[in-house]
Protein backbone atom coordinates (compact mmCIF):
# COMPACT_ATOMS: atom_id res chain seq x y z
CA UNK A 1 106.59 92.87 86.89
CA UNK A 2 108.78 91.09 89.37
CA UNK A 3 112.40 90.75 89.86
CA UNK A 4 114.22 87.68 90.51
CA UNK A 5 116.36 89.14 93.12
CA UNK A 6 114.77 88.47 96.63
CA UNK A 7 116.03 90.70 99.52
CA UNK A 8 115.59 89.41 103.19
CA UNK A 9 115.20 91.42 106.27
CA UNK A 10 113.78 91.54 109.95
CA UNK A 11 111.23 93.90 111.31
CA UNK A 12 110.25 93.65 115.24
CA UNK A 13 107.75 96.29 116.71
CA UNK A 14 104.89 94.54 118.26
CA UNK A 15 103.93 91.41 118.86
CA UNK A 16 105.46 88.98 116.37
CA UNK A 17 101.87 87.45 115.88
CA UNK A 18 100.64 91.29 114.72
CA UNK A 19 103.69 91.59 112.73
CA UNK A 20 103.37 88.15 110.80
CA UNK A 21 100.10 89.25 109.92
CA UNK A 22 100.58 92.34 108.39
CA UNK A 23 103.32 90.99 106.33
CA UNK A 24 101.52 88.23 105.34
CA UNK A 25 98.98 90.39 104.00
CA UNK A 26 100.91 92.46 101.93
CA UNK A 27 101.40 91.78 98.51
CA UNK A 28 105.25 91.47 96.96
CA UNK A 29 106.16 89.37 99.89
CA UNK A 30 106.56 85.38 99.60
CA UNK A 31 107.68 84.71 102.81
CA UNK A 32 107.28 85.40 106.26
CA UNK A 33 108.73 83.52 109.41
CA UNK A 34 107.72 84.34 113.12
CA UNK A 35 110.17 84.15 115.80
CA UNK A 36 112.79 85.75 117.75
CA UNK A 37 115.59 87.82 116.62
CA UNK A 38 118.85 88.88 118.18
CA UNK A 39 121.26 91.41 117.39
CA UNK A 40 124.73 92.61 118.57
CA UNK A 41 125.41 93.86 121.80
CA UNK A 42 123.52 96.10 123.74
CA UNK A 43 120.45 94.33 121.78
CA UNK A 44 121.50 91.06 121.92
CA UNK A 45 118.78 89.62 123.39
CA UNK A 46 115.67 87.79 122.14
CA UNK A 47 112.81 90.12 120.94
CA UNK A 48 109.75 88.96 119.02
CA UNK A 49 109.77 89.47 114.84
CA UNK A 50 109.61 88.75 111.66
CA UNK A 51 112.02 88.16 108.74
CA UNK A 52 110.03 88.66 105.52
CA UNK A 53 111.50 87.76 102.03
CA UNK A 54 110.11 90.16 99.63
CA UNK A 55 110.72 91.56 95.91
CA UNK A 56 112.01 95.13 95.57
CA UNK A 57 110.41 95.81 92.57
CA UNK A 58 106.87 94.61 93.85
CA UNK A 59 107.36 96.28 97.12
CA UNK A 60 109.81 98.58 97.40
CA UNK A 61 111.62 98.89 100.43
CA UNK A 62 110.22 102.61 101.00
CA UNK A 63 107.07 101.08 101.27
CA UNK A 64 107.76 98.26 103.36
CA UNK A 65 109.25 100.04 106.21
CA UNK A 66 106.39 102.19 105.80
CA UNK A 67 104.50 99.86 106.30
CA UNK A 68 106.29 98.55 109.63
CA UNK A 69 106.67 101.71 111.29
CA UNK A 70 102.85 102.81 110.61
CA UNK A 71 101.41 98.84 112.07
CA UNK A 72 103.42 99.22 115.30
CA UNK A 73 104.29 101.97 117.93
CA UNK A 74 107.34 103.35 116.35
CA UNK A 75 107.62 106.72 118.23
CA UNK A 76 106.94 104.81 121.78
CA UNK A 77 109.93 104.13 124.41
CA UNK A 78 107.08 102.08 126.41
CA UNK A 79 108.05 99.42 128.97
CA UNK A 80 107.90 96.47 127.19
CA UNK A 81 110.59 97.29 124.53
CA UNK A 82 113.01 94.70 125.43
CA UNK A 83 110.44 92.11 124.46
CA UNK A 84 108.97 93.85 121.69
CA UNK A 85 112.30 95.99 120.26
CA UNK A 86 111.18 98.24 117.47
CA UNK A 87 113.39 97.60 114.79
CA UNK A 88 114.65 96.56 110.97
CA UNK A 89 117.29 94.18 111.06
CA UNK A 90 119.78 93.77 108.71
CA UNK A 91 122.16 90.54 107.24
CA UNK A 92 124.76 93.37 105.56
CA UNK A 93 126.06 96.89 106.12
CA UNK A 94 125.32 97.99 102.70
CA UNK A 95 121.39 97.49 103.68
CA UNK A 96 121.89 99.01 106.47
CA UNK A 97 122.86 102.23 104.91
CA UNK A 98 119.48 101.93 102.30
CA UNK A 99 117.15 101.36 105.42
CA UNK A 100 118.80 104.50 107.71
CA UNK A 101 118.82 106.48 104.99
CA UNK A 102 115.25 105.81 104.26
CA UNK A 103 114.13 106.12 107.96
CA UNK A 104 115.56 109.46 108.07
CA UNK A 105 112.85 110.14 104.83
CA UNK A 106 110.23 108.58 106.72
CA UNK A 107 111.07 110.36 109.57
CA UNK A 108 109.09 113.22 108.16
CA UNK A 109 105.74 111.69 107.87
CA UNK A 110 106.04 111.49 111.95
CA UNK A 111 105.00 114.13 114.27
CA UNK A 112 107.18 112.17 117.18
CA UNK A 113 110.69 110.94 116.58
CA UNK A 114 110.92 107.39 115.51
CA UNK A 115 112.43 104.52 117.99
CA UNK A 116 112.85 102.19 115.42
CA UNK A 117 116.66 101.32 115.63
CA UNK A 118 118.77 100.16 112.47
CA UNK A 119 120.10 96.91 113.89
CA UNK A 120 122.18 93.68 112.39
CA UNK A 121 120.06 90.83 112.60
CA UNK A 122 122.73 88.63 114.56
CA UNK A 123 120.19 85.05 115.12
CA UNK A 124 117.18 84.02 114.26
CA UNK A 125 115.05 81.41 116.46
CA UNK A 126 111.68 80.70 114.75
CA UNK A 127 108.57 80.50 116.83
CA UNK A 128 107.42 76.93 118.01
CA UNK A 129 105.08 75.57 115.25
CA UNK A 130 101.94 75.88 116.99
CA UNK A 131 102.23 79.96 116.78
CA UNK A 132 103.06 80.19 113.35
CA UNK A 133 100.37 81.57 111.30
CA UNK A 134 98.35 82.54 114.12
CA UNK A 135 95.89 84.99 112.49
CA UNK A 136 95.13 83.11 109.01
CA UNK A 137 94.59 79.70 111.73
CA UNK A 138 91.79 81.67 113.55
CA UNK A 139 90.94 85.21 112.93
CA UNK A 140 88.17 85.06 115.32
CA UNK A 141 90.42 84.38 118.66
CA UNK A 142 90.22 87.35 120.65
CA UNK A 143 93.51 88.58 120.56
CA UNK A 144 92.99 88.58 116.56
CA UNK A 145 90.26 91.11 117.27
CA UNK A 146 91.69 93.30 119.53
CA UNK A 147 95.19 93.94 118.28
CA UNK A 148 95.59 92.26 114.85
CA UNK A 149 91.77 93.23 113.36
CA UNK A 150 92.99 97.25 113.71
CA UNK A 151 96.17 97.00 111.76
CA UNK A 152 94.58 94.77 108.84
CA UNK A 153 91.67 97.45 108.97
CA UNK A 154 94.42 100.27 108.66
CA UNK A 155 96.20 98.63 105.98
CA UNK A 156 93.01 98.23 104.01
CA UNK A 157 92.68 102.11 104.31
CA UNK A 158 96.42 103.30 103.21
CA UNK A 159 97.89 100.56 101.49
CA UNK A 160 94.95 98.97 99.45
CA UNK A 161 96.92 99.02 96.54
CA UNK A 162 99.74 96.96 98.54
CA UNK A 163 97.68 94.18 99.47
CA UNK A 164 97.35 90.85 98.47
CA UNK A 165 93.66 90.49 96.69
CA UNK A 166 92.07 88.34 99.37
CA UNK A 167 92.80 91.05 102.11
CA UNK A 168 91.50 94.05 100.21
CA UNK A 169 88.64 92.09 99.64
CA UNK A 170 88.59 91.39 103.27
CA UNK A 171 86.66 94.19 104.38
């Protein structure tokens, strides 16, 4: 069963082409754009991500962020965080409450504390056509197979039964 209601919000980790992928894998999701996102002050500038459009119901957002924090390095404060800000961004406050509060649940399943910030999601720029989709155009590129091949292969281990068909049939 699905619900009508469609609920919109950014995730930024990794590289956005890793991130696209994983989301576009994931079943309960329709949509999933690859760009850059902004947020307020102090993280107002550009960092790669993703918005995804999902459906609650199909996915909930427990799952989701899950999801996100398990397919990037969420407990790292490496060096190229700027570019690659590990967060969920948000278009309202009230979401922003449901997503802390579930971060602070997820928080257990971690042995290191989590990065991951709570952040409004200020701008969106998308990513210049010839990026979009980068995987599904070419799984066989190298970078496919170095960074994006693990976290399908991981999903396909924990999540099988959140995957699209095709991708659990993937392996």
């Amino acid at each position: 069963m699905t619900s009508e209601a469609q609920v919109k919000i950014g995730l930024g980790g990794g590289c956005h082409w890793c991130t696209e992928a994983v989301f576009q894998a994931v079943a309960g999701i329709s949509r999933v754009e690859q760009g850059f996102i902004r947020s307020d002050p102090p993280n107002a500038s550009w960092s790669e991500a993703v918005v995804v459009t999902f459906d609650p119901v199909a996915l909930p957002l427990a799952v989701l962020l899950e999801i996100h924090l398990r397919t990037h390095a969420s407990t790292s404060e490496h060096k190229m965080r700027g570019k690659y800000r590990s967060a969920v961004y948000v278009y309202d406050a009230g979401t922003g409450q449901k997503v802390a509060g579930t971060m602070r649940e997820l928080q257990r399943g971690f042995d290191e504390p989590l990065v991951t910030k709570v952040l409004t999601l200020a701008e969106f720029r998308p990513s210049d056509e010839r990026f979009r989709n980068y995987y599904a155009s070419d799984p066989e590129r190298p970078f496919c197979r170095t960074y994006i091949d693990p976290k399908l292969a991981l999903l396909r281990k924990e999540y099988a039964d959140r995957l699209r068909q095709k991708q659990v049939a993937a392996e």
